[in-house]
PDB file of N, CA and C in Angstrom:
ATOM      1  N   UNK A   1     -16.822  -0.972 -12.593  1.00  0.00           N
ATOM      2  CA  UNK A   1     -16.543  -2.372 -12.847  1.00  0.00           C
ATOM      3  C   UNK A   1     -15.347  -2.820 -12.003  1.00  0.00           C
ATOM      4  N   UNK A   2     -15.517  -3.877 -11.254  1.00  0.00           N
ATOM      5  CA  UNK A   2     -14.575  -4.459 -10.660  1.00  0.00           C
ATOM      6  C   UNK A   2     -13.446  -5.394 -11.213  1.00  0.00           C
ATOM      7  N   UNK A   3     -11.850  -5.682 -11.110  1.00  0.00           N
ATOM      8  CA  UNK A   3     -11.134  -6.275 -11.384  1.00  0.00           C
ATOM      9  C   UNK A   3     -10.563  -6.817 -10.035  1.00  0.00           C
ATOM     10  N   UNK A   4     -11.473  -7.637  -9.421  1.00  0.00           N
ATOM     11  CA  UNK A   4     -10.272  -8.353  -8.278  1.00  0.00           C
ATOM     12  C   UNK A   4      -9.391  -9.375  -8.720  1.00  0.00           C
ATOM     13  N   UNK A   5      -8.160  -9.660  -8.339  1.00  0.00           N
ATOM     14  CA  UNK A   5      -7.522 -10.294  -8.628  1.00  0.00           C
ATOM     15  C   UNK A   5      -6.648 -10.280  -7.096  1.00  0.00           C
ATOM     16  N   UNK A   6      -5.941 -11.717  -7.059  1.00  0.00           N
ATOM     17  CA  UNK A   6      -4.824 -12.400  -5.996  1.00  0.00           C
ATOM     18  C   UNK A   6      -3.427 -11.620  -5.892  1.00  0.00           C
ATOM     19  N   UNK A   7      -3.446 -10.605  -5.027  1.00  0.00           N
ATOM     20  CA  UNK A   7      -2.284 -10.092  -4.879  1.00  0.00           C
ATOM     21  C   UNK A   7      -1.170 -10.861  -4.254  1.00  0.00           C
ATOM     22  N   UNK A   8      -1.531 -11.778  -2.757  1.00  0.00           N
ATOM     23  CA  UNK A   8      -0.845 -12.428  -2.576  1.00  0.00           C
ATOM     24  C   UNK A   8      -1.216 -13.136  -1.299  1.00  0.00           C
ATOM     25  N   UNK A   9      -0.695 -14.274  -0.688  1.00  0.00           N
ATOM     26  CA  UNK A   9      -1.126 -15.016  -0.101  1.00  0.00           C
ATOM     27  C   UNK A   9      -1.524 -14.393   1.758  1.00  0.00           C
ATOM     28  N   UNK A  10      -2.387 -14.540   2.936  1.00  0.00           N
ATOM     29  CA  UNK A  10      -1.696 -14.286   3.740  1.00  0.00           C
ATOM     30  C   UNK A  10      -0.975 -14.381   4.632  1.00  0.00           C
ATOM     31  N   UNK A  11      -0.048 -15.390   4.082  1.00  0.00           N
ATOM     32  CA  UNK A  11       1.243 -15.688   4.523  1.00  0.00           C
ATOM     33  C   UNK A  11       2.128 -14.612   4.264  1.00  0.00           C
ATOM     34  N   UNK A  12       2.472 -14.346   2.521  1.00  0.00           N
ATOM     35  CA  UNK A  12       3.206 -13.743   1.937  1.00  0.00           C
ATOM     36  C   UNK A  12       3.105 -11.969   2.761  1.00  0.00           C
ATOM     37  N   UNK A  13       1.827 -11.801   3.087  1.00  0.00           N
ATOM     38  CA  UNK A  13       1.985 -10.439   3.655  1.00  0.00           C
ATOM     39  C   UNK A  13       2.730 -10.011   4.722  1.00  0.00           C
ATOM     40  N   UNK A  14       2.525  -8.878   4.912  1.00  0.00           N
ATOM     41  CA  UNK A  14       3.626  -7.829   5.817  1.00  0.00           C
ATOM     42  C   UNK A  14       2.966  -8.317   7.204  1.00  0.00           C
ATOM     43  N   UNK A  15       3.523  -8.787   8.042  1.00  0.00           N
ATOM     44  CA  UNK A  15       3.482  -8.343   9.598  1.00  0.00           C
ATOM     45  C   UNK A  15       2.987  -7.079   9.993  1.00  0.00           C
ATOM     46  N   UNK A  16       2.411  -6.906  10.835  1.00  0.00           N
ATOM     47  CA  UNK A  16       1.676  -5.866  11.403  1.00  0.00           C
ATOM     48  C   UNK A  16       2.951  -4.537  11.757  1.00  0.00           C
ATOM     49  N   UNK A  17       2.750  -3.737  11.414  1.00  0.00           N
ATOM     50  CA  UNK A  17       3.965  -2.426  11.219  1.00  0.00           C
ATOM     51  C   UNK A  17       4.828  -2.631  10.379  1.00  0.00           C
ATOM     52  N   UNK A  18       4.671  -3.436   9.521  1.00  0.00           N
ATOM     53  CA  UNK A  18       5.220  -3.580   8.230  1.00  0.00           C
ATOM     54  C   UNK A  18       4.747  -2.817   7.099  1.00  0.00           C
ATOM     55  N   UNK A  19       5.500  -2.892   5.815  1.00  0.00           N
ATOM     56  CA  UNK A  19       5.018  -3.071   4.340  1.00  0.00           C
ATOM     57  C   UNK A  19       5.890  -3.251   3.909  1.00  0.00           C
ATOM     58  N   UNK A  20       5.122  -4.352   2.372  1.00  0.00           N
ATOM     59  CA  UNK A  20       5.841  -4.948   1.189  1.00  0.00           C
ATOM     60  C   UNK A  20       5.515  -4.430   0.071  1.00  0.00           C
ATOM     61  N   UNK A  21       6.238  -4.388  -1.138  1.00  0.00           N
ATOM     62  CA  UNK A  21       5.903  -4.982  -2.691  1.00  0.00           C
ATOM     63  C   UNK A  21       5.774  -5.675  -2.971  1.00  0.00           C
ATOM     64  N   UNK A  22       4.356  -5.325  -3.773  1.00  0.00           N
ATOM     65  CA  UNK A  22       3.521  -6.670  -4.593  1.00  0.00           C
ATOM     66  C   UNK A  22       3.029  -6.198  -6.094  1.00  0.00           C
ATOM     67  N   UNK A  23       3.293  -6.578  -7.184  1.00  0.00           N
ATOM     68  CA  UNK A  23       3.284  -6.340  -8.598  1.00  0.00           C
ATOM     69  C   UNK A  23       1.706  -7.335  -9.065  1.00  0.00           C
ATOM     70  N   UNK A  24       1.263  -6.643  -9.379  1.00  0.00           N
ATOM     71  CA  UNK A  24       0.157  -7.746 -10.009  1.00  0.00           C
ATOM     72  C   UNK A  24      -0.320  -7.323 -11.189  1.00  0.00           C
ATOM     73  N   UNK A  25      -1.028  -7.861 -12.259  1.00  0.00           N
ATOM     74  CA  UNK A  25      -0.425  -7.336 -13.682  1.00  0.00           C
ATOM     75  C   UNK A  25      -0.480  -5.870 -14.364  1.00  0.00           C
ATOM     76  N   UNK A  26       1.029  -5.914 -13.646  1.00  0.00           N
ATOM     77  CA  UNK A  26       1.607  -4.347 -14.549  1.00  0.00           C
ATOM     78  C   UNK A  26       1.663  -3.713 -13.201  1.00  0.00           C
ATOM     79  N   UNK A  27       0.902  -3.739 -12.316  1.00  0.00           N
ATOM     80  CA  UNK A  27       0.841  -2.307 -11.272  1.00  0.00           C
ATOM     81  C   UNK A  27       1.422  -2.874 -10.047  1.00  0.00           C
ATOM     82  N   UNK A  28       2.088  -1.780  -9.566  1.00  0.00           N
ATOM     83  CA  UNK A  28       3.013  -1.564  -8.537  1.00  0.00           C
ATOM     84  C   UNK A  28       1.925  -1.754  -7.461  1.00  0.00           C
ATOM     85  N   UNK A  29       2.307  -2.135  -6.116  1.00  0.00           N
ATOM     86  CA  UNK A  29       1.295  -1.759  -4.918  1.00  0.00           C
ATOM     87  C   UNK A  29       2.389  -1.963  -4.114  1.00  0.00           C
ATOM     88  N   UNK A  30       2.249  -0.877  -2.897  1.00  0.00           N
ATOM     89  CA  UNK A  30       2.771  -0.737  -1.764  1.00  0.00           C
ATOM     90  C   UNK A  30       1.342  -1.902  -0.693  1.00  0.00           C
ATOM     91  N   UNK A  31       1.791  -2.593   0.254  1.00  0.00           N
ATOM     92  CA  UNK A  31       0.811  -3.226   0.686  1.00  0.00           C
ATOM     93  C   UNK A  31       1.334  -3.288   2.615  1.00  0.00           C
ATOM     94  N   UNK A  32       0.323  -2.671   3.285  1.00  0.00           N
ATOM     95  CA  UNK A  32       0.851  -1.730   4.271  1.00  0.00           C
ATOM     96  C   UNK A  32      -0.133  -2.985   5.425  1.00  0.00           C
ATOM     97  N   UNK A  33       0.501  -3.170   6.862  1.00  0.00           N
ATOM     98  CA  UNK A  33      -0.362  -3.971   7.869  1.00  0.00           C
ATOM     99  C   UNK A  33      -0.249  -3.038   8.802  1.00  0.00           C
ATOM    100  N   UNK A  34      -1.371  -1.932   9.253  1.00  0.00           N
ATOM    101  CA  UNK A  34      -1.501  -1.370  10.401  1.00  0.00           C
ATOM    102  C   UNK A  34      -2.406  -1.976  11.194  1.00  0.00           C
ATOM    103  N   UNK A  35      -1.425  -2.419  12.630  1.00  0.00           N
ATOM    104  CA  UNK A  35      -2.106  -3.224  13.489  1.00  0.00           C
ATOM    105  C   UNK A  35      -3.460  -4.284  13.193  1.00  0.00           C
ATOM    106  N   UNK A  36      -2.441  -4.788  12.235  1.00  0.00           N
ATOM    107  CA  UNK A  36      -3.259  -6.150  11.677  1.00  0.00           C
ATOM    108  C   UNK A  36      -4.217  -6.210  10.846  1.00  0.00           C
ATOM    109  N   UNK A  37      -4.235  -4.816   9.965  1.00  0.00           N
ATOM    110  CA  UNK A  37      -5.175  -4.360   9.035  1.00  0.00           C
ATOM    111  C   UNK A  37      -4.599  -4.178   7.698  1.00  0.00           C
ATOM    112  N   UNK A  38      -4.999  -5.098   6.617  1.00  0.00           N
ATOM    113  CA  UNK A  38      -3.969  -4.476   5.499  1.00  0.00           C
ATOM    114  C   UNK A  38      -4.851  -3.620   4.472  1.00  0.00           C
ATOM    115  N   UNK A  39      -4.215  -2.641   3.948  1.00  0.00           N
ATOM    116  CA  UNK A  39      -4.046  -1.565   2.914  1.00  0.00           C
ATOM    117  C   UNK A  39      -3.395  -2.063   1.851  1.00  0.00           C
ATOM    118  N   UNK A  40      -4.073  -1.507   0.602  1.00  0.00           N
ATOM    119  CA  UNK A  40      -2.782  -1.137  -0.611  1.00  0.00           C
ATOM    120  C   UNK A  40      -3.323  -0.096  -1.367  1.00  0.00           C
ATOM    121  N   UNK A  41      -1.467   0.159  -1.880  1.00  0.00           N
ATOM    122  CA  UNK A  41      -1.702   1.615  -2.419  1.00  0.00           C
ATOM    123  C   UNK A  41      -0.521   1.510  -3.406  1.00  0.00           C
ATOM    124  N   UNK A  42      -0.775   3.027  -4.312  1.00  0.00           N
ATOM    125  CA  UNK A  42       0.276   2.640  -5.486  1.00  0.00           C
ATOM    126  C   UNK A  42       1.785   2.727  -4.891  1.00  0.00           C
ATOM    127  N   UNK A  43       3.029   1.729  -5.529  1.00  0.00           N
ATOM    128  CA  UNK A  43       4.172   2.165  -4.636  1.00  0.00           C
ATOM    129  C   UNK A  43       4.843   2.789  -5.058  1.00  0.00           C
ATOM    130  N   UNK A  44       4.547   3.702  -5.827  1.00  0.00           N
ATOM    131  CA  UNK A  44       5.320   5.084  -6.099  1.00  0.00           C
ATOM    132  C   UNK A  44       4.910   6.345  -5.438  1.00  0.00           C
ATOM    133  N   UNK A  45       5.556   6.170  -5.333  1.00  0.00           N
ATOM    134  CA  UNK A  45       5.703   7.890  -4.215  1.00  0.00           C
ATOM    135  C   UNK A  45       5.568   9.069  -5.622  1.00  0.00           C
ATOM    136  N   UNK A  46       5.029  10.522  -5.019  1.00  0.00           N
ATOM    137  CA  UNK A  46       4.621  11.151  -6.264  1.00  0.00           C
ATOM    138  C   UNK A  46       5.852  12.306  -6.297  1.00  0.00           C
ATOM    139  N   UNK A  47       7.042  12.412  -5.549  1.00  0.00           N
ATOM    140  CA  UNK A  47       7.761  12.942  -4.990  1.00  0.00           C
ATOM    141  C   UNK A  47       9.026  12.689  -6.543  1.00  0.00           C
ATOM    142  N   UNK A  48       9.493  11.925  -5.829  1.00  0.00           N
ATOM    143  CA  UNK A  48      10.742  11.004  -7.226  1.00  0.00           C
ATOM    144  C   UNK A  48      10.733   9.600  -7.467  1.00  0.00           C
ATOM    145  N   UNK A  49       9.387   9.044  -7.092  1.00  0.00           N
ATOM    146  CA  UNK A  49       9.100   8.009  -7.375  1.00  0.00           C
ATOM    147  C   UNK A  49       9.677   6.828  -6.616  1.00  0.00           C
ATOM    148  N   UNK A  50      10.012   7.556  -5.054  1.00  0.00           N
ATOM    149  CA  UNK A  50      10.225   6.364  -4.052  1.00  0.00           C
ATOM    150  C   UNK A  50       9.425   5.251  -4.057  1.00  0.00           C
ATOM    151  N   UNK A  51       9.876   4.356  -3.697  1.00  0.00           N
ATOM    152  CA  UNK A  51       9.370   3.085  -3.409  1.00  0.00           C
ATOM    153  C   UNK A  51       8.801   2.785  -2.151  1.00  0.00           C
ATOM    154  N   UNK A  52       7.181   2.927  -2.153  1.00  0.00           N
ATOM    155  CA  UNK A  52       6.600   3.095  -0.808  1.00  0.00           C
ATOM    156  C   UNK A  52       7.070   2.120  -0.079  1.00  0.00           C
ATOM    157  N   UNK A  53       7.154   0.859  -0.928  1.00  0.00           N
ATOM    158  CA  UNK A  53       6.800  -0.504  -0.160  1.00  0.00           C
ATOM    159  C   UNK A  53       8.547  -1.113   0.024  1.00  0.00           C
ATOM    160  N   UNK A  54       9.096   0.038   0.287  1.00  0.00           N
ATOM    161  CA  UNK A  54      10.302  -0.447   1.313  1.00  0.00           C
ATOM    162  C   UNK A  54      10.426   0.693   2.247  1.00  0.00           C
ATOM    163  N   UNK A  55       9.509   1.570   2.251  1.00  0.00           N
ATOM    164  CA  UNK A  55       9.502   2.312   3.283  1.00  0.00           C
ATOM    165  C   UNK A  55       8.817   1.642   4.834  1.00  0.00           C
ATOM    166  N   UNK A  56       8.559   2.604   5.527  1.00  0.00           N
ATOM    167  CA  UNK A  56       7.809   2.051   6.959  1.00  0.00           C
ATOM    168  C   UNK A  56       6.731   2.669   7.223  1.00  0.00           C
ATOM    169  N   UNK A  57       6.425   2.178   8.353  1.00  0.00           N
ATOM    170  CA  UNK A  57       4.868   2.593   9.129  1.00  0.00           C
ATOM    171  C   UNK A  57       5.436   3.680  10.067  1.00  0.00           C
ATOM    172  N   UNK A  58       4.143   4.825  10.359  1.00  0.00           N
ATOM    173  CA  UNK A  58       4.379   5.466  11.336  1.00  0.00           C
ATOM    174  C   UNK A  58       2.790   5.511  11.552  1.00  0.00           C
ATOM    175  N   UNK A  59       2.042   5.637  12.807  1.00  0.00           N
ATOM    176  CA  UNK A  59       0.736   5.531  12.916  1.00  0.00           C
ATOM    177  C   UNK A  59       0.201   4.798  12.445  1.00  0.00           C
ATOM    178  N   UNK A  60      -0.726   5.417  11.655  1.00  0.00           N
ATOM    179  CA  UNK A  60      -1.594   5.148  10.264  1.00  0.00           C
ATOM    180  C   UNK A  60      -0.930   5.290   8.798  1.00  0.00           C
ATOM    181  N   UNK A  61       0.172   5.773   8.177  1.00  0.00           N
ATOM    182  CA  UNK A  61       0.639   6.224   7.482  1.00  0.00           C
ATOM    183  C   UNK A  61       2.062   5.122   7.210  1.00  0.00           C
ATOM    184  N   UNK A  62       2.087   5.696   5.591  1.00  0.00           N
ATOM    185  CA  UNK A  62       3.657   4.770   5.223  1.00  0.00           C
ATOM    186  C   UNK A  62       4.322   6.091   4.768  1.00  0.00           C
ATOM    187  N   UNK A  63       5.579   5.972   5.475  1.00  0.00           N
ATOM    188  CA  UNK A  63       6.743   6.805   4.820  1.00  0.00           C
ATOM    189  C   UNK A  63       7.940   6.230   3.684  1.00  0.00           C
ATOM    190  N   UNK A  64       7.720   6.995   3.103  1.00  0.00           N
ATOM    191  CA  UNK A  64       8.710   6.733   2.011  1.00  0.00           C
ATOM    192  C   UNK A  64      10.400   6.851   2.052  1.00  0.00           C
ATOM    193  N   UNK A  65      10.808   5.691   1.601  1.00  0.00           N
ATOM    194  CA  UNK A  65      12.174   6.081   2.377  1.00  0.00           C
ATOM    195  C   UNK A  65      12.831   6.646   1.457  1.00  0.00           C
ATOM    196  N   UNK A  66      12.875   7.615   0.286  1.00  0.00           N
ATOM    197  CA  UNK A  66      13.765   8.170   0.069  1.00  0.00           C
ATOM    198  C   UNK A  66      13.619   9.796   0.296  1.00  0.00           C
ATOM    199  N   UNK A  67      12.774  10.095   0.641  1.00  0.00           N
ATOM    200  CA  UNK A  67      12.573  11.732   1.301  1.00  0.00           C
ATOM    201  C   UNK A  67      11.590  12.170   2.467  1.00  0.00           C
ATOM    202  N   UNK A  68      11.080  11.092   2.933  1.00  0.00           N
ATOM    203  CA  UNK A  68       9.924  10.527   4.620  1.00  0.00           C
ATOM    204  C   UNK A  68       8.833  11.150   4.033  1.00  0.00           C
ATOM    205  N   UNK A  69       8.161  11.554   2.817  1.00  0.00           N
ATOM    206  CA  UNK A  69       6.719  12.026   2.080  1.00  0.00           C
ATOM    207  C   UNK A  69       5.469  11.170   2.833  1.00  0.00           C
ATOM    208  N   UNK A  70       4.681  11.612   3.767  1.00  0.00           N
ATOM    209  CA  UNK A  70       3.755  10.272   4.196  1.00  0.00           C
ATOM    210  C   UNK A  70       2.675  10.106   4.085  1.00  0.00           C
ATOM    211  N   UNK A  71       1.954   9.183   3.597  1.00  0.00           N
ATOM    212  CA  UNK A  71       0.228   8.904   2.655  1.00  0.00           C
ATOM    213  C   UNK A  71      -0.096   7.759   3.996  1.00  0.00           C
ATOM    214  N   UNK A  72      -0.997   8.487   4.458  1.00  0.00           N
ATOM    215  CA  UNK A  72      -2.439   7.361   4.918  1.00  0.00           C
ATOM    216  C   UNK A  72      -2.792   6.396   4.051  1.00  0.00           C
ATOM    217  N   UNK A  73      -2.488   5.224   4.633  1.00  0.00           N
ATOM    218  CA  UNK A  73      -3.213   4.391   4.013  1.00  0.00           C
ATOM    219  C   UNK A  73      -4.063   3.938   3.550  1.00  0.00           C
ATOM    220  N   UNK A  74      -5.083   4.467   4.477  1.00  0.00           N
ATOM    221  CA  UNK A  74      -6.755   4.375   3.892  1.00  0.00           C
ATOM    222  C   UNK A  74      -7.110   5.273   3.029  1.00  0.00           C
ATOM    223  N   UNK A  75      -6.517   6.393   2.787  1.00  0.00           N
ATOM    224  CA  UNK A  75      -7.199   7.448   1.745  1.00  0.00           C
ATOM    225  C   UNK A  75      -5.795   7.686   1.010  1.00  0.00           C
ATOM    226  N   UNK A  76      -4.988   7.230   1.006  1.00  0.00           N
ATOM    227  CA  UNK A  76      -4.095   7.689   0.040  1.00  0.00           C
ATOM    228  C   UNK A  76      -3.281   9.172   0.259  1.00  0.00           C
ATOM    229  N   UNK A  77      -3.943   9.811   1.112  1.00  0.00           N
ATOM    230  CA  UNK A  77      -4.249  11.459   1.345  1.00  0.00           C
ATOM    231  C   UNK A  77      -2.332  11.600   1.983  1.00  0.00           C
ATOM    232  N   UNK A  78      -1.449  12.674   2.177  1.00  0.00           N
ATOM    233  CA  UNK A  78       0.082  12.861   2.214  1.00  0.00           C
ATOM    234  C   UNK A  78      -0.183  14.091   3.878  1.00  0.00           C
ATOM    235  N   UNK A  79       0.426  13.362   4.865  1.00  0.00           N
ATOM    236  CA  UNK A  79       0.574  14.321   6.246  1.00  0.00           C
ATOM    237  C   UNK A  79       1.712  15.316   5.560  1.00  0.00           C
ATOM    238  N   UNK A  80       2.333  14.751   4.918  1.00  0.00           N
ATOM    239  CA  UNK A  80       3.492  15.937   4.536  1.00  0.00           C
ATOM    240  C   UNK A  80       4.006  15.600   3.243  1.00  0.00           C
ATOM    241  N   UNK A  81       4.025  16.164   2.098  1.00  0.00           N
ATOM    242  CA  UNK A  81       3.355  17.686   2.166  1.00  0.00           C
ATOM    243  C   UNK A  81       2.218  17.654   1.822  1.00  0.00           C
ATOM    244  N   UNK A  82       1.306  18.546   1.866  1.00  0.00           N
ATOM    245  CA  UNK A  82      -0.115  18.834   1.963  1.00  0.00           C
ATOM    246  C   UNK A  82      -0.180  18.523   0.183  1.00  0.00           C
ATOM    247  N   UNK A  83      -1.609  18.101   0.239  1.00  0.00           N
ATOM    248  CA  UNK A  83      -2.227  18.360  -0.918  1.00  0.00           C
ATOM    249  C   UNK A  83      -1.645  16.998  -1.720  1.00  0.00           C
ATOM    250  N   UNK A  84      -1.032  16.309  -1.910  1.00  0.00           N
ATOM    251  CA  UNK A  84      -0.670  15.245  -2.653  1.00  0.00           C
ATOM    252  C   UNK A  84      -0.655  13.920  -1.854  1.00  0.00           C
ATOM    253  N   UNK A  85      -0.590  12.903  -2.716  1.00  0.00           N
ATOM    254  CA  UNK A  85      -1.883  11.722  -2.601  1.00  0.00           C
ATOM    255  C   UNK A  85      -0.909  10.733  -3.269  1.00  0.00           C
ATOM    256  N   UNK A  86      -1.364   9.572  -3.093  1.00  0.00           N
ATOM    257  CA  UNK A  86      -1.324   8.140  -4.118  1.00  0.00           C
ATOM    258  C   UNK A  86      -2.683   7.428  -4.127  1.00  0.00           C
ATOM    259  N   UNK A  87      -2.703   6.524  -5.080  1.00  0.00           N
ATOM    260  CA  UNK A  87      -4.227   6.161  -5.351  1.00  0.00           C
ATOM    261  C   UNK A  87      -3.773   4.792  -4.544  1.00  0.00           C
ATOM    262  N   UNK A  88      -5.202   4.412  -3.975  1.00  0.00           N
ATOM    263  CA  UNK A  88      -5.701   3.130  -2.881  1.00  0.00           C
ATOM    264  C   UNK A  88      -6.312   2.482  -3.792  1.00  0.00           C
ATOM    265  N   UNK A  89      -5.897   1.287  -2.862  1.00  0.00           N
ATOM    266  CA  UNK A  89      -7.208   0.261  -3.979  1.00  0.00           C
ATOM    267  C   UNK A  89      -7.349  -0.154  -2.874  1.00  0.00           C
ATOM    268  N   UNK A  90      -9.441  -0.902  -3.420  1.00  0.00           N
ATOM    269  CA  UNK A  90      -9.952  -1.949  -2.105  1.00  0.00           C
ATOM    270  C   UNK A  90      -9.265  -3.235  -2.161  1.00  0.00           C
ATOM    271  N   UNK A  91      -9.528  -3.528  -0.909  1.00  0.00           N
ATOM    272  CA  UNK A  91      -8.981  -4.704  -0.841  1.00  0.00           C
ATOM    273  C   UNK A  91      -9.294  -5.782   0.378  1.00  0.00           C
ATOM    274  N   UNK A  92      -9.191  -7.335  -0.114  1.00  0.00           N
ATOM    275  CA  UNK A  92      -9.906  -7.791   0.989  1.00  0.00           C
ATOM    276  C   UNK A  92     -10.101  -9.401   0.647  1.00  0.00           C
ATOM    277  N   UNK A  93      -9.887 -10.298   1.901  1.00  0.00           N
ATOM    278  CA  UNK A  93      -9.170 -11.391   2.146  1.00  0.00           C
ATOM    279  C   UNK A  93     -10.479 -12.218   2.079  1.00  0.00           C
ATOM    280  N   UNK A  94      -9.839 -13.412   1.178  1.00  0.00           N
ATOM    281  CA  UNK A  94     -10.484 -14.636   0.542  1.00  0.00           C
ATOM    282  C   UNK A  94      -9.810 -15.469   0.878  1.00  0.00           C
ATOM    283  N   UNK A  95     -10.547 -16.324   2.107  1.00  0.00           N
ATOM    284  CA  UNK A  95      -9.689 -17.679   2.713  1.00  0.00           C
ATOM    285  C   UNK A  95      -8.216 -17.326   2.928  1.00  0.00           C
ATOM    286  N   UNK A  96      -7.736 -18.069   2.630  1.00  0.00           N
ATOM    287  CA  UNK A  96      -5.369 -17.698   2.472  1.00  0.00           C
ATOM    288  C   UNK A  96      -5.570 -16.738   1.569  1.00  0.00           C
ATOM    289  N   UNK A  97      -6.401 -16.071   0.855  1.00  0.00           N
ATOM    290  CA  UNK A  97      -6.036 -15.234  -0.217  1.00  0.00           C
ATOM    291  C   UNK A  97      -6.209 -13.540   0.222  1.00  0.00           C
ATOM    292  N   UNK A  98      -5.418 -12.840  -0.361  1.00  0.00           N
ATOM    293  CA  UNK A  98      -5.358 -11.532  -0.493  1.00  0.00           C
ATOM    294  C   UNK A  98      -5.935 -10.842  -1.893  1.00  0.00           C
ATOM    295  N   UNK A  99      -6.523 -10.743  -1.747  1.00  0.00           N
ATOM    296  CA  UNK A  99      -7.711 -10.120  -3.315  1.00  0.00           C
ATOM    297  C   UNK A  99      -7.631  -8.398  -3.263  1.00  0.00           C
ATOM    298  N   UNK A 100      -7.205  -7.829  -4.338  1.00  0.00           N
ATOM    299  CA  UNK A 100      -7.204  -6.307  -4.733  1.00  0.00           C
ATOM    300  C   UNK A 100      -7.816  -6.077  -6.435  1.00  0.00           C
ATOM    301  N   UNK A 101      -8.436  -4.912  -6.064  1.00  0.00           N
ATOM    302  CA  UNK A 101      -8.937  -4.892  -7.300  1.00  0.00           C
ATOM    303  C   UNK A 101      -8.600  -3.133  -7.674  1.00  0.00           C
ATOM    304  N   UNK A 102      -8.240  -3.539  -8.939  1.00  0.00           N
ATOM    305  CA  UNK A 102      -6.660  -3.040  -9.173  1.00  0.00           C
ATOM    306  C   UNK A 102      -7.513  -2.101 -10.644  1.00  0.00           C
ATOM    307  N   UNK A 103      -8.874  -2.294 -10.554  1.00  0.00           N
ATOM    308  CA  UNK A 103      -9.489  -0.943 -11.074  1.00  0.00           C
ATOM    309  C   UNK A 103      -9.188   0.210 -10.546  1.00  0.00           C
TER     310      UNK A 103
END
């Protein structure tokens, strides 16, 4: 079952090699623009609970700025360290709107 809902405008989004925080009800999202493509993902880091979405881009990937832990954006999946993850959500643009569904 789907829950899309308006994360945020795309104005409000990140510039391309960016990411922001965006809260939509109750849940955290890191919301990532690789080369003009946006992602979101949860913004807790699984580490100590960095805050993805003031971290940065490297490649494909957001690093976390309080220990550089880094999750692909598209799969959630961690270049370092192995084996650990954050959960993705789909996501995907309605007119000015930014729509995530936050199932």
């Amino acid at each position: 079952m789907s829950n899309w809902v308006k994360l945020c405008s795309l104005q409000e989004a990140p510039a391309p090699g960016k990411v922001a925080e965006a809260e939509v009800e109750g849940v955290a999202v890191c919301l990532a623009n690789v080369g003009g493509e946006l992602s979101a993902l949860d913004n807790w880091c699984p580490h100590r609970r960095g805050p993805l979405g003031q971290g940065w881009i490297e490649r494909d990937c957001v690093v976390c700025p309080w220990h550089s832990w880094t999750f692909h954006v598209k799969t959630g999946e961690a270049e370092f360290p192995a084996n650990e993850r954050v959960e993705t959500f789909p996501l995907r643009v309605e007119g000015e709107d930014v729509m995530i569904d936050i199932e």
